[in-house]
PDB file of N, CA and C in Angstrom:
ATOM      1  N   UNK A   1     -24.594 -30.702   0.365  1.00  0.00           N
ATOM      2  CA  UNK A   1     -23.533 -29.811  -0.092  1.00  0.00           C
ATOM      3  C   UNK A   1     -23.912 -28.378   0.289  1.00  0.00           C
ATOM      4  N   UNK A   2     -23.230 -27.607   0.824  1.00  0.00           N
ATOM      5  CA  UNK A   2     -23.135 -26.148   1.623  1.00  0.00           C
ATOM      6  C   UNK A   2     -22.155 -24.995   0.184  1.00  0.00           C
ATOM      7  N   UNK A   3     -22.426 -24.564  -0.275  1.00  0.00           N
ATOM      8  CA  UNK A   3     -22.380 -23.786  -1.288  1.00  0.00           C
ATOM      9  C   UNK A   3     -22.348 -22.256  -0.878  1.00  0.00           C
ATOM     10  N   UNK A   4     -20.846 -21.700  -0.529  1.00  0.00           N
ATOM     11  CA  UNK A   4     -21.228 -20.331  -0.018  1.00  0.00           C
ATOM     12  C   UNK A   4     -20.375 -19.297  -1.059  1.00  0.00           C
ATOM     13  N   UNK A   5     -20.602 -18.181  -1.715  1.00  0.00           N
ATOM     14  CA  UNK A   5     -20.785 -17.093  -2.502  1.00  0.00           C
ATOM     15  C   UNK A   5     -19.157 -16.678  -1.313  1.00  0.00           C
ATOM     16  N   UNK A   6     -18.174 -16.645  -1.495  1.00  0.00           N
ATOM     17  CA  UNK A   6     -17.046 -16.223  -0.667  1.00  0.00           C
ATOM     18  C   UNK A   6     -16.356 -15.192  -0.688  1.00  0.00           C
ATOM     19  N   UNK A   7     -16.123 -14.643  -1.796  1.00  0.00           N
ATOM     20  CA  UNK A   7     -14.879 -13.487  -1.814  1.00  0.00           C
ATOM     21  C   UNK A   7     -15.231 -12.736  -2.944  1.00  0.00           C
ATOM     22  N   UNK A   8     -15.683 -11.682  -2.551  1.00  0.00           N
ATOM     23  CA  UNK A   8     -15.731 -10.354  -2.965  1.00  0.00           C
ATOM     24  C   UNK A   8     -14.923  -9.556  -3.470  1.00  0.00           C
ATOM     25  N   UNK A   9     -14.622  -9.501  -5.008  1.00  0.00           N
ATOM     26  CA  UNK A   9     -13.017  -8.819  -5.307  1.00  0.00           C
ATOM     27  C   UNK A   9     -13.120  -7.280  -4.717  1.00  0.00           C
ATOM     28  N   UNK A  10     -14.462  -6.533  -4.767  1.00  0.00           N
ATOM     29  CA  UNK A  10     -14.215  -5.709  -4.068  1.00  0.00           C
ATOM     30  C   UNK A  10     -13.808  -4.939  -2.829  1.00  0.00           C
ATOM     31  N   UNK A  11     -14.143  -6.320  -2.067  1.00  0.00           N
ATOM     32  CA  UNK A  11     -13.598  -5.748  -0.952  1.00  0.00           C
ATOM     33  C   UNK A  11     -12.398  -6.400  -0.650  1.00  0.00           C
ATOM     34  N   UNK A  12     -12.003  -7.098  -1.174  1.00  0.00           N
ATOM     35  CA  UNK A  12     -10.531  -7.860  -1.339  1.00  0.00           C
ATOM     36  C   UNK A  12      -9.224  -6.755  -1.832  1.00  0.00           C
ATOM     37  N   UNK A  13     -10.017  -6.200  -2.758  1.00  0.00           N
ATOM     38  CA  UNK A  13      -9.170  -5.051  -3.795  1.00  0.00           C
ATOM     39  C   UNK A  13      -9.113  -4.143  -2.686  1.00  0.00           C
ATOM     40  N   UNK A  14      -9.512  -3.914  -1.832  1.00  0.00           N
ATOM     41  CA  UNK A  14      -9.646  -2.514  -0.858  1.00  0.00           C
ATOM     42  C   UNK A  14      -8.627  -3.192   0.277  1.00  0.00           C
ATOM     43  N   UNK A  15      -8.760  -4.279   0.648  1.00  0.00           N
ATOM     44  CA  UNK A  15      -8.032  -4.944   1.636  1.00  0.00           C
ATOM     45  C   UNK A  15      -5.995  -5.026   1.017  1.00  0.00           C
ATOM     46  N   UNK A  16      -6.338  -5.363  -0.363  1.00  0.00           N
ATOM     47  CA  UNK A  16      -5.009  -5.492  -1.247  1.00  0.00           C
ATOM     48  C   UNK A  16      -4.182  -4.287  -0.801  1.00  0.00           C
ATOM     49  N   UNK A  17      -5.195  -3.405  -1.736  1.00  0.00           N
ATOM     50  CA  UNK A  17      -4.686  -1.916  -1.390  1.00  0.00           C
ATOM     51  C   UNK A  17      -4.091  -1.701  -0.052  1.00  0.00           C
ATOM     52  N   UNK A  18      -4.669  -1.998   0.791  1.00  0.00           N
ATOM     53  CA  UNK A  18      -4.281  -1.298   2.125  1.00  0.00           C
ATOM     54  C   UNK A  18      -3.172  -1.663   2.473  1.00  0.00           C
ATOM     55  N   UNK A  19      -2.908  -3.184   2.241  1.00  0.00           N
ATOM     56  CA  UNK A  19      -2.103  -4.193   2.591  1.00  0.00           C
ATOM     57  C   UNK A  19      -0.317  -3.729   1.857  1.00  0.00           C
ATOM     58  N   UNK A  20      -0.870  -3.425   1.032  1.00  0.00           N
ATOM     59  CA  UNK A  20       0.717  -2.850  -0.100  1.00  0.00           C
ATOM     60  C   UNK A  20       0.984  -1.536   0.202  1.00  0.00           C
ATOM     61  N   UNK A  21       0.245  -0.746   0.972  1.00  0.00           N
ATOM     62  CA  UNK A  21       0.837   0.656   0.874  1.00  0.00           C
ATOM     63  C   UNK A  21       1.409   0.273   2.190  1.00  0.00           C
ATOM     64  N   UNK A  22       0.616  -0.763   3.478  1.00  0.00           N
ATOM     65  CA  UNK A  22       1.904  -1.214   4.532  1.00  0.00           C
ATOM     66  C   UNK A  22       3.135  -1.174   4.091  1.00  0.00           C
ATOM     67  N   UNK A  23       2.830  -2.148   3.214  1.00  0.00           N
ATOM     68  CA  UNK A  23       4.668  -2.764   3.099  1.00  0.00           C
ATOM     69  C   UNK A  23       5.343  -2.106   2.329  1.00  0.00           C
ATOM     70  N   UNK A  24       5.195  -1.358   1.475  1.00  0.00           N
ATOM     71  CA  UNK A  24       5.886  -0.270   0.731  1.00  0.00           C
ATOM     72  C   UNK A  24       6.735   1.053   1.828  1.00  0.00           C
ATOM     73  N   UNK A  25       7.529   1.626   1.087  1.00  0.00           N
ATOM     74  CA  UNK A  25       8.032   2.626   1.685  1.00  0.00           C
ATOM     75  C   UNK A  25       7.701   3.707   1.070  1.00  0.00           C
ATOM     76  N   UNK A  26       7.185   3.371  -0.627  1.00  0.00           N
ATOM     77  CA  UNK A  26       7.241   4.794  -1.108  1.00  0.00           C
ATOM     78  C   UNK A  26       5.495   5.403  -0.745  1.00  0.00           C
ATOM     79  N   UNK A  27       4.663   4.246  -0.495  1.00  0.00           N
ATOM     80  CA  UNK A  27       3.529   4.662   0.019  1.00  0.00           C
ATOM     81  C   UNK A  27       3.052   5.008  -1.646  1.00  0.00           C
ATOM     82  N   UNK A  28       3.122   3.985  -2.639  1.00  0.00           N
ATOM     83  CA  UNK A  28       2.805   4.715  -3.902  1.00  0.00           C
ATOM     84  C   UNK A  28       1.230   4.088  -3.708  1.00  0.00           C
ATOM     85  N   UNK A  29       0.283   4.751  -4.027  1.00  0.00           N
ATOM     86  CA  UNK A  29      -1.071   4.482  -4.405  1.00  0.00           C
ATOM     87  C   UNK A  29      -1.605   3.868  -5.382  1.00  0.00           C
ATOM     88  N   UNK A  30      -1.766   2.720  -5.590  1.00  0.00           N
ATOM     89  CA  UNK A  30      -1.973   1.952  -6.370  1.00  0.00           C
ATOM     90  C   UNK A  30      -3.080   0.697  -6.199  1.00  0.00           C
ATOM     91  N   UNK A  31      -3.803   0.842  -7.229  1.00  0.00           N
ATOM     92  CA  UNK A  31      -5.514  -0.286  -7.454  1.00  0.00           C
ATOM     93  C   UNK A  31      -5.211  -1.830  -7.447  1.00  0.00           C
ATOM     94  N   UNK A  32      -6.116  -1.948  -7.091  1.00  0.00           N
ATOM     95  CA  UNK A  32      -6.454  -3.464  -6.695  1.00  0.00           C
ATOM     96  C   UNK A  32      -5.554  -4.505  -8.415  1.00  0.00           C
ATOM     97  N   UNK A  33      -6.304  -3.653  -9.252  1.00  0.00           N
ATOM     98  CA  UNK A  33      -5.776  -4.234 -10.970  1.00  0.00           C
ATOM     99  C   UNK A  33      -4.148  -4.175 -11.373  1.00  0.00           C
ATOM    100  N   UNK A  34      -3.437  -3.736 -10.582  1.00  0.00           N
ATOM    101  CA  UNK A  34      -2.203  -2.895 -10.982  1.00  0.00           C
ATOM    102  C   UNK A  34      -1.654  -3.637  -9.713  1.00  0.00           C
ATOM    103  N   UNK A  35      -2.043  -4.145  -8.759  1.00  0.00           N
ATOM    104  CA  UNK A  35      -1.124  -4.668  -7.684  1.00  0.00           C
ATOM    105  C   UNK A  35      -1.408  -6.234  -8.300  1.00  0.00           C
ATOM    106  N   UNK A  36      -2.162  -6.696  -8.805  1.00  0.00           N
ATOM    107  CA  UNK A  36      -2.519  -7.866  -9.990  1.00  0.00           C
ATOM    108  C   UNK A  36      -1.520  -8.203 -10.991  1.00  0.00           C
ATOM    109  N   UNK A  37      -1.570  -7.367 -11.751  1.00  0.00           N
ATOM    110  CA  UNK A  37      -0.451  -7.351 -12.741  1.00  0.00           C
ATOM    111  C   UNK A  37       0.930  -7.268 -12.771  1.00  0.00           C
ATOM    112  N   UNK A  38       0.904  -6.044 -11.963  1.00  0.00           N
ATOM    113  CA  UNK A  38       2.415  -6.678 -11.245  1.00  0.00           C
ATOM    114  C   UNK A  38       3.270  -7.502 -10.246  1.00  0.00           C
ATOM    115  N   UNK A  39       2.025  -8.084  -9.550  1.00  0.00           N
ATOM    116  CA  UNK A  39       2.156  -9.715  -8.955  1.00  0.00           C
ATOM    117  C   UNK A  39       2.605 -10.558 -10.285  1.00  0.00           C
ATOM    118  N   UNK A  40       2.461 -10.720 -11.044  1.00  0.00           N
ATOM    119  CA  UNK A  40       2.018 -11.712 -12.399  1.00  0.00           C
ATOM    120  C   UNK A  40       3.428 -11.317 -12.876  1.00  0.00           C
ATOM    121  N   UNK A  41       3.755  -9.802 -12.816  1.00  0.00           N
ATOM    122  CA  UNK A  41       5.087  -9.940 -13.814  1.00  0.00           C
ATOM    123  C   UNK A  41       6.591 -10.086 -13.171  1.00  0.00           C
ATOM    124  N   UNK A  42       6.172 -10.413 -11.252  1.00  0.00           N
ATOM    125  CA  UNK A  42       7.232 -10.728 -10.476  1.00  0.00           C
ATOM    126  C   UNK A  42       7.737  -9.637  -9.661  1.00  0.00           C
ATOM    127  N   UNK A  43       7.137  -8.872  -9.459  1.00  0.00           N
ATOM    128  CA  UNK A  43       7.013  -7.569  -8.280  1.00  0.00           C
ATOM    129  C   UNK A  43       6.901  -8.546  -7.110  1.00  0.00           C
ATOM    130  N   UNK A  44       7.804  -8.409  -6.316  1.00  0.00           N
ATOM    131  CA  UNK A  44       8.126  -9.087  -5.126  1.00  0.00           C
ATOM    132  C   UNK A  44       7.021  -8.670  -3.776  1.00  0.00           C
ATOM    133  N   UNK A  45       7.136  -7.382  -3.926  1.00  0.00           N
ATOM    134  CA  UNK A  45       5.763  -7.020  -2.938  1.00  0.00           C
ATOM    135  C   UNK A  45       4.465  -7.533  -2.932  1.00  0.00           C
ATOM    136  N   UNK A  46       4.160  -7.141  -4.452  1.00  0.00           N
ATOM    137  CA  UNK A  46       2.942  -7.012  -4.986  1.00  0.00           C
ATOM    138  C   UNK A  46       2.549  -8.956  -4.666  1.00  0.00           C
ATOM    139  N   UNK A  47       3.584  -9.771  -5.232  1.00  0.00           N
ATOM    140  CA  UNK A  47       3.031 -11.054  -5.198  1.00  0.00           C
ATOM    141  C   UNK A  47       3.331 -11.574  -3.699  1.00  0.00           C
ATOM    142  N   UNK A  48       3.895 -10.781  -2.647  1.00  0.00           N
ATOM    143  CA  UNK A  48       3.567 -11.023  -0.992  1.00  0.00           C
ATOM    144  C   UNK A  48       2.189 -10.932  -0.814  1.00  0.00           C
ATOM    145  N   UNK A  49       1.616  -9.716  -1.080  1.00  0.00           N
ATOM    146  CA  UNK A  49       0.616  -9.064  -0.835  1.00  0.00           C
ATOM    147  C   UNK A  49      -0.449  -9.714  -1.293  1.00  0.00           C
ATOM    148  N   UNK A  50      -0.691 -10.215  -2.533  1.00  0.00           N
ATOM    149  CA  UNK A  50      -1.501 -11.174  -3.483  1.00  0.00           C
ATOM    150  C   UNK A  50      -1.566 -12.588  -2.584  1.00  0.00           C
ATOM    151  N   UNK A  51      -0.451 -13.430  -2.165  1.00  0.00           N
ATOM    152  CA  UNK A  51      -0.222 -14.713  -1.576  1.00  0.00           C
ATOM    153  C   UNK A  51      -0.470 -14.269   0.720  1.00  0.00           C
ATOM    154  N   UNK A  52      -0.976 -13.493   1.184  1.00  0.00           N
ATOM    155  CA  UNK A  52      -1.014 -12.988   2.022  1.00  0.00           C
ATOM    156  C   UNK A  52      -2.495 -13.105   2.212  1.00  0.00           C
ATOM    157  N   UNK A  53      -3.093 -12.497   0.994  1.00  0.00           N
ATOM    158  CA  UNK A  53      -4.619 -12.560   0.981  1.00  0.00           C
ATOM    159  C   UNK A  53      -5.128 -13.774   1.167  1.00  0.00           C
ATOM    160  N   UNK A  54      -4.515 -14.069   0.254  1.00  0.00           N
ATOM    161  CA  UNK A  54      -5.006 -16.125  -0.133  1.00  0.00           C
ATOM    162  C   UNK A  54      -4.959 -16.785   0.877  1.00  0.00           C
ATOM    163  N   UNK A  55      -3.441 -16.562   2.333  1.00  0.00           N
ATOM    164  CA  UNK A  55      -3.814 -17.499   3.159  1.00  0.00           C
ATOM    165  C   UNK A  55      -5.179 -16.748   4.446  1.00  0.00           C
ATOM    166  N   UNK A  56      -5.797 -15.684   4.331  1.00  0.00           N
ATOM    167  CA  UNK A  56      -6.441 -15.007   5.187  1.00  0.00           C
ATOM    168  C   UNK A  56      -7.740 -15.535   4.911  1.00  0.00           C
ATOM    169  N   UNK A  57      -7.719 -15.906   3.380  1.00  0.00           N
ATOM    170  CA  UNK A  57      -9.275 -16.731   2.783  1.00  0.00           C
ATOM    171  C   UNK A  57      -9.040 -17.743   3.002  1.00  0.00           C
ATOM    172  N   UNK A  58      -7.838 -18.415   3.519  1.00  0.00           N
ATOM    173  CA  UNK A  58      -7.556 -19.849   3.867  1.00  0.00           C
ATOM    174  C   UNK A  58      -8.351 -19.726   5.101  1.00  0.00           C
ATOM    175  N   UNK A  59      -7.737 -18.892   6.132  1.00  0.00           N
ATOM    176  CA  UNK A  59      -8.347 -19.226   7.543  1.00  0.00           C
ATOM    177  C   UNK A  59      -9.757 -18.686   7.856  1.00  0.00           C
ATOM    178  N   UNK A  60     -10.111 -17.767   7.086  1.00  0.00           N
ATOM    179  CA  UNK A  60     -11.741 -17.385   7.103  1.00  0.00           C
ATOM    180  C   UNK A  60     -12.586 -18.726   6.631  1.00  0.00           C
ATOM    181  N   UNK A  61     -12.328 -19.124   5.406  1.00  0.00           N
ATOM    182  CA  UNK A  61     -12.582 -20.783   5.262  1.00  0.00           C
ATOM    183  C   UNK A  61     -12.486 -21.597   6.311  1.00  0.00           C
ATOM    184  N   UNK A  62     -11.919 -21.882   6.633  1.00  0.00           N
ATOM    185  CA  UNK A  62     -11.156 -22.893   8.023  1.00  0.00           C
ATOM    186  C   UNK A  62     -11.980 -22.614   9.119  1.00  0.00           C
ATOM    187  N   UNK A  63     -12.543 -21.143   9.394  1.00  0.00           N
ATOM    188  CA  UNK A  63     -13.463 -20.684  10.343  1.00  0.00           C
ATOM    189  C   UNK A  63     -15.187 -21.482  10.006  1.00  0.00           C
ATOM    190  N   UNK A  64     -15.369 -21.203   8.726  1.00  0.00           N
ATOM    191  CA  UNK A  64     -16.539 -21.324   8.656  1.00  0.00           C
ATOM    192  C   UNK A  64     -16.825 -23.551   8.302  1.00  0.00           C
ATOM    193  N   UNK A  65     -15.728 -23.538   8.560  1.00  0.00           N
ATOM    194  CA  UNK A  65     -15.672 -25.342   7.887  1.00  0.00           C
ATOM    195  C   UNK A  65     -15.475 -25.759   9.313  1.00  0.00           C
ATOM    196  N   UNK A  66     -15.120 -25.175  10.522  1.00  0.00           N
ATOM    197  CA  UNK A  66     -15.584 -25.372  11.938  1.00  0.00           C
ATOM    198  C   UNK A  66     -16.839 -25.021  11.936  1.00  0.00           C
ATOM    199  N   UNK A  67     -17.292 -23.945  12.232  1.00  0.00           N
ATOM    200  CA  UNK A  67     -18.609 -23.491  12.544  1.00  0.00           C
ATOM    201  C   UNK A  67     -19.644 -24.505  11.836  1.00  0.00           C
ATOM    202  N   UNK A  68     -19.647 -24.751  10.610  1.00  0.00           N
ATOM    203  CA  UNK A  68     -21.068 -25.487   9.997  1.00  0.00           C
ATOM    204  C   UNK A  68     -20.087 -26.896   9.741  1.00  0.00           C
ATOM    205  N   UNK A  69     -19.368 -27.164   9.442  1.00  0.00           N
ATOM    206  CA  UNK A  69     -18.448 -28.670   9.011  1.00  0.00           C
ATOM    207  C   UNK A  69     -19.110 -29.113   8.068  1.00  0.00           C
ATOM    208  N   UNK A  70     -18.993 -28.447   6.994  1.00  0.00           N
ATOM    209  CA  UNK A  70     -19.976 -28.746   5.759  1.00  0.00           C
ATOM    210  C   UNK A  70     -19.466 -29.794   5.263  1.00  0.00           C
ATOM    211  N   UNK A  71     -19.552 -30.551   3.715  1.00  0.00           N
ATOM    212  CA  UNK A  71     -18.885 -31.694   3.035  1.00  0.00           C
ATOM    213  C   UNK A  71     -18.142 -30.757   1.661  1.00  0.00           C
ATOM    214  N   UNK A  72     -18.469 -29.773   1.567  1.00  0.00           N
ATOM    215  CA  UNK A  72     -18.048 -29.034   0.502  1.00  0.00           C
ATOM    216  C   UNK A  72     -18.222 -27.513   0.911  1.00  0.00           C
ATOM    217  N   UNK A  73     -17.086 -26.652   1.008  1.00  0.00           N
ATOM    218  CA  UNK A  73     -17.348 -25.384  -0.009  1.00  0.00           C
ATOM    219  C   UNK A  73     -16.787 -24.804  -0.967  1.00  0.00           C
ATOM    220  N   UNK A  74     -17.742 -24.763  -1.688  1.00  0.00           N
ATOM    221  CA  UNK A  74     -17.198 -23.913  -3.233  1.00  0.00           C
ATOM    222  C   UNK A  74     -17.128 -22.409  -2.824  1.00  0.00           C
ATOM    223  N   UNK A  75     -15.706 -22.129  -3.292  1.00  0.00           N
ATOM    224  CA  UNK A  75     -14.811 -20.373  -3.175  1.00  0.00           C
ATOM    225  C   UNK A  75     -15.779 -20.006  -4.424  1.00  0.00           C
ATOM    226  N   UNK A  76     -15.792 -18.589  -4.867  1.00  0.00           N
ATOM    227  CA  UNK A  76     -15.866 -17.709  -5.981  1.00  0.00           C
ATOM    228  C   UNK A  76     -14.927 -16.612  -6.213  1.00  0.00           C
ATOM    229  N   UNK A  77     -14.030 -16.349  -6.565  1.00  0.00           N
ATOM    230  CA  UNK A  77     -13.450 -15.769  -7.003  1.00  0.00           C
ATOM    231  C   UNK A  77     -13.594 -15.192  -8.579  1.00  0.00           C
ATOM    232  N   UNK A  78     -13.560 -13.841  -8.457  1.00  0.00           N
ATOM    233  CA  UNK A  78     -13.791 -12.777  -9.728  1.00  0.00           C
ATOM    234  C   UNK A  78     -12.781 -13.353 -10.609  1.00  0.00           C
ATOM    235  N   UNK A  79     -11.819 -12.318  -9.781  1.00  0.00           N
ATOM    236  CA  UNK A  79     -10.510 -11.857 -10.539  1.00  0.00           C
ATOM    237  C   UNK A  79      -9.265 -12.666 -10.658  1.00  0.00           C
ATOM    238  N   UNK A  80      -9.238 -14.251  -9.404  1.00  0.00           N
ATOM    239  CA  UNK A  80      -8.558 -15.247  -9.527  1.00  0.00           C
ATOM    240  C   UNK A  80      -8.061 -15.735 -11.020  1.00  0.00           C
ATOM    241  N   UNK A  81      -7.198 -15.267 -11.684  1.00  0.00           N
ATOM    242  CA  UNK A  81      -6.873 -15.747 -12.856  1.00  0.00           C
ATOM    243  C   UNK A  81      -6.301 -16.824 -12.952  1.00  0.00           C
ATOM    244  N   UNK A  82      -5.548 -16.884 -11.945  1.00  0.00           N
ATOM    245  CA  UNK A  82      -4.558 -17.851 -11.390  1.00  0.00           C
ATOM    246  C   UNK A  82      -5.042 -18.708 -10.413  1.00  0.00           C
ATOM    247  N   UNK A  83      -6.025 -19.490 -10.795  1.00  0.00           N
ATOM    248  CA  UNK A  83      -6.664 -20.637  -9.950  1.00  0.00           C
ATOM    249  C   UNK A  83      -6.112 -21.533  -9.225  1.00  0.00           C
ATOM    250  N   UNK A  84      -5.234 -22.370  -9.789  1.00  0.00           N
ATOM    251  CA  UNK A  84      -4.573 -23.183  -9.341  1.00  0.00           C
ATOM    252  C   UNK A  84      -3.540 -22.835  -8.385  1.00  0.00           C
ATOM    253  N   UNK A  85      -3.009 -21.418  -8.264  1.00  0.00           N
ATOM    254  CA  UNK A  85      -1.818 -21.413  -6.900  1.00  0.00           C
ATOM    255  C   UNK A  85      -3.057 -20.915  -5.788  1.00  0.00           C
ATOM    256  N   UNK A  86      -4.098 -20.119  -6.149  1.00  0.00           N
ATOM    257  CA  UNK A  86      -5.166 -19.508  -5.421  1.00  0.00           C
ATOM    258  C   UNK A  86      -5.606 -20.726  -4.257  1.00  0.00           C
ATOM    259  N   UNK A  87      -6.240 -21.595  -5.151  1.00  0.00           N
ATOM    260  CA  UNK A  87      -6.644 -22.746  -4.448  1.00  0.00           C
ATOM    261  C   UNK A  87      -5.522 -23.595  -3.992  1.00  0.00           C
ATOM    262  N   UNK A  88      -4.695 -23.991  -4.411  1.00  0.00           N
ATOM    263  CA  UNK A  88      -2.989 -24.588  -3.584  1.00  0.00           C
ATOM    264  C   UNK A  88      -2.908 -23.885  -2.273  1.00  0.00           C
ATOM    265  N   UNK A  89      -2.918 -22.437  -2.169  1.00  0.00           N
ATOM    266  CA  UNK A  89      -2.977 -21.762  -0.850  1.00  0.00           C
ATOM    267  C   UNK A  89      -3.668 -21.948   0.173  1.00  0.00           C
ATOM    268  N   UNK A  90      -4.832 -21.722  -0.477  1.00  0.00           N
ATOM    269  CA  UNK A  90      -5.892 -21.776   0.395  1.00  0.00           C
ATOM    270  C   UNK A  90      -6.303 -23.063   1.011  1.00  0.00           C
ATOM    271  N   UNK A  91      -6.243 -24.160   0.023  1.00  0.00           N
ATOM    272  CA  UNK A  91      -6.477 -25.638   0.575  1.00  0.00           C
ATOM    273  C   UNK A  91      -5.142 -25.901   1.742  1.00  0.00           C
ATOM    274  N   UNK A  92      -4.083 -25.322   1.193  1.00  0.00           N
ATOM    275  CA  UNK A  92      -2.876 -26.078   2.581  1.00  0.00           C
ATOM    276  C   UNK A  92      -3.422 -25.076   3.916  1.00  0.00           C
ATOM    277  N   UNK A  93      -3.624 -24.025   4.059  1.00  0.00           N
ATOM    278  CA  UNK A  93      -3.740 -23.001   5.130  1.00  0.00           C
ATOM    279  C   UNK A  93      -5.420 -23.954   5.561  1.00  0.00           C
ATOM    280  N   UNK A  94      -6.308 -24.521   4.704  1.00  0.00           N
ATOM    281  CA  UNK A  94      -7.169 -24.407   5.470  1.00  0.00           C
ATOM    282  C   UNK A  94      -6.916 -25.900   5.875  1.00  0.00           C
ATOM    283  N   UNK A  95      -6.051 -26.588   5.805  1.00  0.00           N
ATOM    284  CA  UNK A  95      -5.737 -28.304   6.063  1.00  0.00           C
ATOM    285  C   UNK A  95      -5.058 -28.429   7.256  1.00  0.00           C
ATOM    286  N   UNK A  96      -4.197 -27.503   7.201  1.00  0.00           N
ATOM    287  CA  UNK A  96      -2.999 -26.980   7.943  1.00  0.00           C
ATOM    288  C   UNK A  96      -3.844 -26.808   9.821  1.00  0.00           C
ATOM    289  N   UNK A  97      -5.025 -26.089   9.464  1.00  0.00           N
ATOM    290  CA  UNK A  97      -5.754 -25.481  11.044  1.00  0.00           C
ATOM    291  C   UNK A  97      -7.135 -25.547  10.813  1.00  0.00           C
ATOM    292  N   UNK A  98      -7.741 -26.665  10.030  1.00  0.00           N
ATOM    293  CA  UNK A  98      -8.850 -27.084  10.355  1.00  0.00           C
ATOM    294  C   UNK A  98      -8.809 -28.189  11.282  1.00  0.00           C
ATOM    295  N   UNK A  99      -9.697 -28.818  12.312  1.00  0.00           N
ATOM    296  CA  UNK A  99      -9.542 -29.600  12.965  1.00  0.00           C
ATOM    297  C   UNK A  99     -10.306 -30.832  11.840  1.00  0.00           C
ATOM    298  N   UNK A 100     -11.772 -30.897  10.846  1.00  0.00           N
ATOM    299  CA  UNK A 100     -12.188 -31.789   9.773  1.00  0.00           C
ATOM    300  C   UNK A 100     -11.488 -31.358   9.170  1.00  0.00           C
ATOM    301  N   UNK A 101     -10.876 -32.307   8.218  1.00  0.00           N
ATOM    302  CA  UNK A 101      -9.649 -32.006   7.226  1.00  0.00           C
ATOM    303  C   UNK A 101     -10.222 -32.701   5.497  1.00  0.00           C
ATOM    304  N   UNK A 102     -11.403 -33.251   5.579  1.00  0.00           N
ATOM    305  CA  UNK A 102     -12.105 -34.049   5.006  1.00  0.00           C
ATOM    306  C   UNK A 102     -13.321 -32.908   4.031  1.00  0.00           C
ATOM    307  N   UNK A 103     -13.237 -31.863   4.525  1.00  0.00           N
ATOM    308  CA  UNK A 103     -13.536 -30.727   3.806  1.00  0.00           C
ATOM    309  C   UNK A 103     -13.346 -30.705   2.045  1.00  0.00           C
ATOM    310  N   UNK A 104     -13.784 -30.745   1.412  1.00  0.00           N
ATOM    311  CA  UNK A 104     -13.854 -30.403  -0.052  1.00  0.00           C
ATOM    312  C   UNK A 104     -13.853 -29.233  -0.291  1.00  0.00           C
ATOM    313  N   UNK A 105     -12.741 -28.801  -0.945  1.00  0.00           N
ATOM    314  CA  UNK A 105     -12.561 -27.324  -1.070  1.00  0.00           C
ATOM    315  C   UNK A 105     -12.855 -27.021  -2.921  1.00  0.00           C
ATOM    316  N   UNK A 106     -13.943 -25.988  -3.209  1.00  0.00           N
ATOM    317  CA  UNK A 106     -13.939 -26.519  -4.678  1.00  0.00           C
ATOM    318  C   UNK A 106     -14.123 -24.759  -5.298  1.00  0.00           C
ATOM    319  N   UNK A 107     -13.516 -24.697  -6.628  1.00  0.00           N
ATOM    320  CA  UNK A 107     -13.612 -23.420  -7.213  1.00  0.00           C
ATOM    321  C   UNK A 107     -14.596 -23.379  -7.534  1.00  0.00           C
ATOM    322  N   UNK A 108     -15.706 -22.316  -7.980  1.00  0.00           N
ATOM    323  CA  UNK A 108     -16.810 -22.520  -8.308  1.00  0.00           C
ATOM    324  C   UNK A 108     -16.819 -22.420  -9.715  1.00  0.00           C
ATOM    325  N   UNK A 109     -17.376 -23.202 -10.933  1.00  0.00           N
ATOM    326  CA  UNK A 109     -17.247 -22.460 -12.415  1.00  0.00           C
ATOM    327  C   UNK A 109     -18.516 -21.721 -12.643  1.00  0.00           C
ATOM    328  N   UNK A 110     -19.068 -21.011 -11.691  1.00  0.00           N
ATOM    329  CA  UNK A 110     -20.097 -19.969 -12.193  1.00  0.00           C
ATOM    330  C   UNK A 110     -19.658 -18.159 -12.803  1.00  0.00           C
ATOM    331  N   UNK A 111     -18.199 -18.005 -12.372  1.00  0.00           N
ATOM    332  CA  UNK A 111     -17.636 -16.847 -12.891  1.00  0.00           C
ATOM    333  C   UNK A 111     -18.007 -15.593 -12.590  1.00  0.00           C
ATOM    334  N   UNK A 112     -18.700 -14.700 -13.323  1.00  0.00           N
ATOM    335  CA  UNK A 112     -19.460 -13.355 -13.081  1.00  0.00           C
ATOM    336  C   UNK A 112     -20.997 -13.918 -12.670  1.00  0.00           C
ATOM    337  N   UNK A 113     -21.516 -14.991 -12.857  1.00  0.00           N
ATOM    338  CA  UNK A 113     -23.053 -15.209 -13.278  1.00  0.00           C
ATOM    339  C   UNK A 113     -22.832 -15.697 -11.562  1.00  0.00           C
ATOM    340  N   UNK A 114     -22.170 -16.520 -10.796  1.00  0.00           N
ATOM    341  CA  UNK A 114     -22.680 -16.381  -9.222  1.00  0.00           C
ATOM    342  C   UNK A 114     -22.853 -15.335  -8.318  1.00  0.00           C
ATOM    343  N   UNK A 115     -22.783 -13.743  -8.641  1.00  0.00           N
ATOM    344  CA  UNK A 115     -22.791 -13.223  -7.724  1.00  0.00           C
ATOM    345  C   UNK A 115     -24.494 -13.145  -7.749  1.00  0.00           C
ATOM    346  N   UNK A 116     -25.432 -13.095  -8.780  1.00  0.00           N
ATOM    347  CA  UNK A 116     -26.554 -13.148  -9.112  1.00  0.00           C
ATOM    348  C   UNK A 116     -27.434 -14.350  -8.296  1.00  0.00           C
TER     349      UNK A 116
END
């Protein structure tokens, strides 16, 4: 089993950011936590932008499940509150354009204590 430490909310949150002031017009400036929340309460952008990420960790996955063709990797996600559409995403995007499809895609339950 291949066990890799994956996604960094920080630099995810910086990527978010960047990603929403694209698609916006008003160019409003707004944090990684706040493009979160208002994904969640049905901000149409905000939950593009949120579901955009997810398939980009799909295919960065998909990259590294070519390169080593492990039997498992476990994601980590911080701030994933929402596990289940997180991983729904990410498993079809990485099924979708992996050539092994036999890949085990697994959340990790280590929480704050895996980045350690």
């Amino acid at each position: 089993m291949l066990e890799l430490v994956f996604l960094d909310n920080h630099i995810l949150g910086k990527d978010l950011e960047k990603e929403y002031q694209r698609l916006t017009e008003n160019k409003e400036n707004i944090q990684y936590d706040t493009i979160v929340e208002r994904a969640r309460k049905g901000d149409i952008i905000c939950n593009d932008v949120i579901r955009r990420s997810y398939r980009h960790i799909g295919q960065s996955i998909a990259i590294v499940n070519s390169l080593l063709n492990p039997e498992v990797i476990v994601v980590h996600a911080i701030s994933c509150e929402d596990d289940k559409e997180f991983m729904d995403i990410v498993d079809e995007h990485l099924r979708n354009v992996s050539y092994d499809k036999s890949v085990k895609l697994r959340l990790s339950n280590l929480k704050n204590e895996a980045k350690a």
